[in-house]
C-alpha atoms as a PDB file:
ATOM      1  CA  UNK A   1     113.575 156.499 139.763  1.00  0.00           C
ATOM      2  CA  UNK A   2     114.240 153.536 137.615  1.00  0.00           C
ATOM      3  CA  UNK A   3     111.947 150.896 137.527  1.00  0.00           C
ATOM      4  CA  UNK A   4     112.774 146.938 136.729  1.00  0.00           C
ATOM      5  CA  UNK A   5     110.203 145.660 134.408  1.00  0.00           C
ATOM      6  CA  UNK A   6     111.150 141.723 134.438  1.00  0.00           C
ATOM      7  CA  UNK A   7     109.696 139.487 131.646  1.00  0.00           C
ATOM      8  CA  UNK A   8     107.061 137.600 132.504  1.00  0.00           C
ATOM      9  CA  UNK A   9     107.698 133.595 132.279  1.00  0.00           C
ATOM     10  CA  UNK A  10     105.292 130.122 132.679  1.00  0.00           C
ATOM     11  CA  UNK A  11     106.302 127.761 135.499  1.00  0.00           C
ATOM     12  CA  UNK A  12     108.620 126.212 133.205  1.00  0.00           C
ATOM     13  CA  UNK A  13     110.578 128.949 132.331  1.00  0.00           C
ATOM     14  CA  UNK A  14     109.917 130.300 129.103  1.00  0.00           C
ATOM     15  CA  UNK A  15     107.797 133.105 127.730  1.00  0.00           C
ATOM     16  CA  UNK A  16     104.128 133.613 127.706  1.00  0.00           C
ATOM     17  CA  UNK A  17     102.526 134.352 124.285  1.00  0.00           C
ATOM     18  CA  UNK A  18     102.425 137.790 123.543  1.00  0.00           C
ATOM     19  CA  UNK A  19     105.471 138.446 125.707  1.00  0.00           C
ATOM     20  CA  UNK A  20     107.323 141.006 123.664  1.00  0.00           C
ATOM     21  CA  UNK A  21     110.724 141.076 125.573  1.00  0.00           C
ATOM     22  CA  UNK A  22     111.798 137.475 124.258  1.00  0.00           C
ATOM     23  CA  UNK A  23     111.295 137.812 120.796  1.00  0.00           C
ATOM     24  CA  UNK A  24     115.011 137.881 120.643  1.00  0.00           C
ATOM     25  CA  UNK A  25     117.110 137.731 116.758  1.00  0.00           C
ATOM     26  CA  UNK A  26     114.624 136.387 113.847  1.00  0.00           C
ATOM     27  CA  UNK A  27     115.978 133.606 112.556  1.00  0.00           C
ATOM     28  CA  UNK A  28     118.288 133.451 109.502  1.00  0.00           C
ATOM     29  CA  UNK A  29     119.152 137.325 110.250  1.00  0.00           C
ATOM     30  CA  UNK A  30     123.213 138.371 110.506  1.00  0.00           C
ATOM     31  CA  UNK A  31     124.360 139.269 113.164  1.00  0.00           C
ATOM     32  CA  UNK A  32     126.136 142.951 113.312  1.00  0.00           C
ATOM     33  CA  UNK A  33     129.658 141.815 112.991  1.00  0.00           C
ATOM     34  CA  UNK A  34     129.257 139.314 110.218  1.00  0.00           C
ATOM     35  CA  UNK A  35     127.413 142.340 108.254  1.00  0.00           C
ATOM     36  CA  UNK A  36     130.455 144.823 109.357  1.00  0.00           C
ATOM     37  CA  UNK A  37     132.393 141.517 107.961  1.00  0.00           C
ATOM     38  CA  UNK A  38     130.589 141.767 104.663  1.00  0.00           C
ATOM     39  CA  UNK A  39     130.852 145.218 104.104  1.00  0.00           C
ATOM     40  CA  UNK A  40     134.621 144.904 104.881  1.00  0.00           C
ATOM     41  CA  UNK A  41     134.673 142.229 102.295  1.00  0.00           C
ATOM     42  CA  UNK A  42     132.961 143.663  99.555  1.00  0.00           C
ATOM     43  CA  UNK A  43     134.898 146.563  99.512  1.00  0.00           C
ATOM     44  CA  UNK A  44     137.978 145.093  99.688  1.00  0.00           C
ATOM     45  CA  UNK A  45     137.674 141.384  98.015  1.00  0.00           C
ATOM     46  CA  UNK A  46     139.369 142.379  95.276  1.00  0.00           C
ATOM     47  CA  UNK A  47     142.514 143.993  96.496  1.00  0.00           C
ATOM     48  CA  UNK A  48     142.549 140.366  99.079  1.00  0.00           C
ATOM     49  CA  UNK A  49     142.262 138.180  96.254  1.00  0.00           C
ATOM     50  CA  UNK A  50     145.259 140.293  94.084  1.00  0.00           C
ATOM     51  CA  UNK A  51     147.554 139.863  97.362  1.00  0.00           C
ATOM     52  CA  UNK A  52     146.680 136.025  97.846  1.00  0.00           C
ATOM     53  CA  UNK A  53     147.646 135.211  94.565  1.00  0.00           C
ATOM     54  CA  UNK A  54     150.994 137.494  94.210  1.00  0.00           C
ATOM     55  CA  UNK A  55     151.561 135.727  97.157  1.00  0.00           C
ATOM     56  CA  UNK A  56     151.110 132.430  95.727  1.00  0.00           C
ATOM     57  CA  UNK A  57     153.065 133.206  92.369  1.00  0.00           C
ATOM     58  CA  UNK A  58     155.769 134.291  95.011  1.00  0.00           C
ATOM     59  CA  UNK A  59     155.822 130.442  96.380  1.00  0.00           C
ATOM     60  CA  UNK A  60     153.523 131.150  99.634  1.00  0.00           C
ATOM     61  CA  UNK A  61     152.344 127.275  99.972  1.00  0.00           C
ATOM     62  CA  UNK A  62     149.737 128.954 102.379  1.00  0.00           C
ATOM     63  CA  UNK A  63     147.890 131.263  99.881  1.00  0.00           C
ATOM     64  CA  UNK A  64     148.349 128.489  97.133  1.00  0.00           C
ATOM     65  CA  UNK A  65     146.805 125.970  98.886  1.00  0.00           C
ATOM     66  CA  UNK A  66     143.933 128.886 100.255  1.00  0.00           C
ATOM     67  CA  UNK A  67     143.482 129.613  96.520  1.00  0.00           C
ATOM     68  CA  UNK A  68     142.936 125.860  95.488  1.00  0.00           C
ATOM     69  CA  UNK A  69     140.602 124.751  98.490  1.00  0.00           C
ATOM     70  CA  UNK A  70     138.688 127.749  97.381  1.00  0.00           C
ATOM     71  CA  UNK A  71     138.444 127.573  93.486  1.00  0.00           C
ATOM     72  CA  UNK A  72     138.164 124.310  93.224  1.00  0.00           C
ATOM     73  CA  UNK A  73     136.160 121.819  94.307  1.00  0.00           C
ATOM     74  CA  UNK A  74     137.732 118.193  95.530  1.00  0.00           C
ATOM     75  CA  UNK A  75     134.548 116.045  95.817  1.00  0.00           C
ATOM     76  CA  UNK A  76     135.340 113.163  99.010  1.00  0.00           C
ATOM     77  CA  UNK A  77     135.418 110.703  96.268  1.00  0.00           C
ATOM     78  CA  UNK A  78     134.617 109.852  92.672  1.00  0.00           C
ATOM     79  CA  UNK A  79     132.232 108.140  90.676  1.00  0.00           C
ATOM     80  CA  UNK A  80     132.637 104.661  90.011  1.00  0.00           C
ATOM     81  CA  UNK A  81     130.943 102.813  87.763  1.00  0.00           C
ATOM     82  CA  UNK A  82     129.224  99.632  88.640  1.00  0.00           C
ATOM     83  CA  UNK A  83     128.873  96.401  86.604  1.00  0.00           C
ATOM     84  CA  UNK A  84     124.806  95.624  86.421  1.00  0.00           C
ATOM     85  CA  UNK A  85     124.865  92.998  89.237  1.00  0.00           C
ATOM     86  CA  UNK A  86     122.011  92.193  91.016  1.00  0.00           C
ATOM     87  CA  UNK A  87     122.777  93.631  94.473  1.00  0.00           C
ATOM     88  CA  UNK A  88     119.013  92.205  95.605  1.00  0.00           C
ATOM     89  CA  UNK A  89     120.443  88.038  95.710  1.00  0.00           C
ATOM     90  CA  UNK A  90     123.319  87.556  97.935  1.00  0.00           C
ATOM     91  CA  UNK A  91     124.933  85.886  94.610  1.00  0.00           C
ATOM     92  CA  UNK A  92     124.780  89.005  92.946  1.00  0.00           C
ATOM     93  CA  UNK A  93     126.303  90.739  95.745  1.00  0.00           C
ATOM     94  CA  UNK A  94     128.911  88.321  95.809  1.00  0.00           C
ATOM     95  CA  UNK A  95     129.445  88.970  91.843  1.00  0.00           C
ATOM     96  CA  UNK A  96     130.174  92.063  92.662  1.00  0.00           C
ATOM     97  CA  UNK A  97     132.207  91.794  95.561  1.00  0.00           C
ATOM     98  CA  UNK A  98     134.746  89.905  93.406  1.00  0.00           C
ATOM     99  CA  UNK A  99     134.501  92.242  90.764  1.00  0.00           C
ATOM    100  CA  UNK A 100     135.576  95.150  93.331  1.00  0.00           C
ATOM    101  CA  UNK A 101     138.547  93.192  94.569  1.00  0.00           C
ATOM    102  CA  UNK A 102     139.448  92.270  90.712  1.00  0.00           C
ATOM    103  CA  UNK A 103     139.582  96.093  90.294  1.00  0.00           C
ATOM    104  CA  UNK A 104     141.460  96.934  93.494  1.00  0.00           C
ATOM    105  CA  UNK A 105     144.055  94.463  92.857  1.00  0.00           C
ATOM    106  CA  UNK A 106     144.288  95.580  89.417  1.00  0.00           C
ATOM    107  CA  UNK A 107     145.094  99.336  90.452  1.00  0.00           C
ATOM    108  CA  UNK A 108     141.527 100.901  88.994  1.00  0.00           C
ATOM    109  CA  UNK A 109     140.558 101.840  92.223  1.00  0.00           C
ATOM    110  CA  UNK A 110     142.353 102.346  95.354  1.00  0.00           C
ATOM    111  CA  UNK A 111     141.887 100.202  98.751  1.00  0.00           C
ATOM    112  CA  UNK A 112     140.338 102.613 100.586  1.00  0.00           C
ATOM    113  CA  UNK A 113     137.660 103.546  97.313  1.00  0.00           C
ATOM    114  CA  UNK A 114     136.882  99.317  97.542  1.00  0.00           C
ATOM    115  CA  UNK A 115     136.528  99.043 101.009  1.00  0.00           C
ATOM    116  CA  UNK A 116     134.370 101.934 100.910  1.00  0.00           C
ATOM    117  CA  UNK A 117     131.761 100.431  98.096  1.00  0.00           C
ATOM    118  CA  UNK A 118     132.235  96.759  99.880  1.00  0.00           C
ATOM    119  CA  UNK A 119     130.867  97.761 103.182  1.00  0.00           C
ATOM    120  CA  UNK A 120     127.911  99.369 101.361  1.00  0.00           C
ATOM    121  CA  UNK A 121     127.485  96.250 100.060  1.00  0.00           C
ATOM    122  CA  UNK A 122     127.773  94.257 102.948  1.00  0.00           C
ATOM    123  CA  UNK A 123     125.183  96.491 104.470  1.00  0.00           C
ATOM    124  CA  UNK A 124     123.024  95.414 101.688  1.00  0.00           C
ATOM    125  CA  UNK A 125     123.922  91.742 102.471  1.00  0.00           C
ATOM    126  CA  UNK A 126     123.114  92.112 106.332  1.00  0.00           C
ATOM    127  CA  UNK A 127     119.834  93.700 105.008  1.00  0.00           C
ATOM    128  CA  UNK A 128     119.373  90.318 103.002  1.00  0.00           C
ATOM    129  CA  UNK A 129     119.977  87.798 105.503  1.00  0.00           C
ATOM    130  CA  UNK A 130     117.587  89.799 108.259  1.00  0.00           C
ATOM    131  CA  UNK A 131     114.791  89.391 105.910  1.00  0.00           C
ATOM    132  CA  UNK A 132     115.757  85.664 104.996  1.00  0.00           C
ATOM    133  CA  UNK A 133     115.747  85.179 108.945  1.00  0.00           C
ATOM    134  CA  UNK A 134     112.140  86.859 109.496  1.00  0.00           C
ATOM    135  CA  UNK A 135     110.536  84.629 106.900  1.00  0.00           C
ATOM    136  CA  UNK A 136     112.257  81.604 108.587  1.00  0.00           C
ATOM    137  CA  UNK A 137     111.136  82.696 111.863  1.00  0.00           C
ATOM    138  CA  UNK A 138     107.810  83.054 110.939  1.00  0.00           C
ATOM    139  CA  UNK A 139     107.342  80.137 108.959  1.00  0.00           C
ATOM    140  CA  UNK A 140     108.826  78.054 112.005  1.00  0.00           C
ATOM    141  CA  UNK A 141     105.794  80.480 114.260  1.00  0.00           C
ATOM    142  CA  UNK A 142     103.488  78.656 112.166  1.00  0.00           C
ATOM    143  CA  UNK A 143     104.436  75.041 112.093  1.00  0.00           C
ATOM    144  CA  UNK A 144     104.683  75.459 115.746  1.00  0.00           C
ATOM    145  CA  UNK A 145     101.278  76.615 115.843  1.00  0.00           C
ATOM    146  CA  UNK A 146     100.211  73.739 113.738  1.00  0.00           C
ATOM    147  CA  UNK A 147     102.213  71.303 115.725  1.00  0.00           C
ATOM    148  CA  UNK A 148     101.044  72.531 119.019  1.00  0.00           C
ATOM    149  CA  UNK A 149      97.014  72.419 117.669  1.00  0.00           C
ATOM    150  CA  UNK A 150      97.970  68.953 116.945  1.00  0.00           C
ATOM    151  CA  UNK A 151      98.484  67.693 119.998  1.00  0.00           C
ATOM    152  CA  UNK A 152      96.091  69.493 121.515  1.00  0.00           C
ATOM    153  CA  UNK A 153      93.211  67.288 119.544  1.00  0.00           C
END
């Protein structure tokens, strides 16, 4: 006779400590089929790789493009270099804002590299202004004060 031995759970549903039956996978361990998949590879990488790139010398755009995407690396953009502007003013901000669109227009950099760095630095401006506007506020908080001690004499 076989007997049912169910897990015993809290109220809400998950294991008690100590409760061996949930212990489950341990994390960062492979699975079984991706280590079948690695042994596969290994064993036969090389022979893969020889095919792929007859194939490619043969004119498969496929395996070219597999062999490129794979060997080397296409960064989502490239380093531009920056004039020394002070991004921390908005005049320096706008300094370099006109220096961008100087550059796109002159072909150095392409529109969608500029619009890229400009809404960085808009984000910077935004960043500005909110602080500007808190310092307002609370300077306008305190004249009120004052004002409204005033007329309370």
């Amino acid at each position: 006779m076989d007997i049912l031995i169910k897990p015993k759970k809290t109220h809400a549903g998950t294991f008690k400590p100590g409760n061996k039956f949930g212990t489950g996978r341990p994390k960062g361990s492979r699975t079984k089929s991706k280590t079948y998949l690695d042994v596969i590879g290994e064993q036969n990488m090389e022979d893969i790789v020889a095919v792929v790139v007859q194939q490619a010398k043969n004119g498969d755009v496929a395996a070219s493009r597999l062999l490129i995407e794979r060997t080397h690396y296409f960064g989502k953009g490239r380093l531009i270099k920056l004039n020394p502007y002070n991004l921390s003013t908005l005049e320096g901000i706008g300094l370099a804002c006109d220096d961008i669109c100087d550059r796109m227009i002159n072909a150095e950099i392409s529109p969608a590299e500029s619009l890229e760095i400009l809404e960085h630095f808009d984000i910077r401006r935004k960043l500005i202004e909110t602080n500007e506007l808190q310092v307002m506020v609370e300077d306008l908080k305190h004249k009120l004060e004052v004002i409204e001690n005033a007329n309370k004499l």
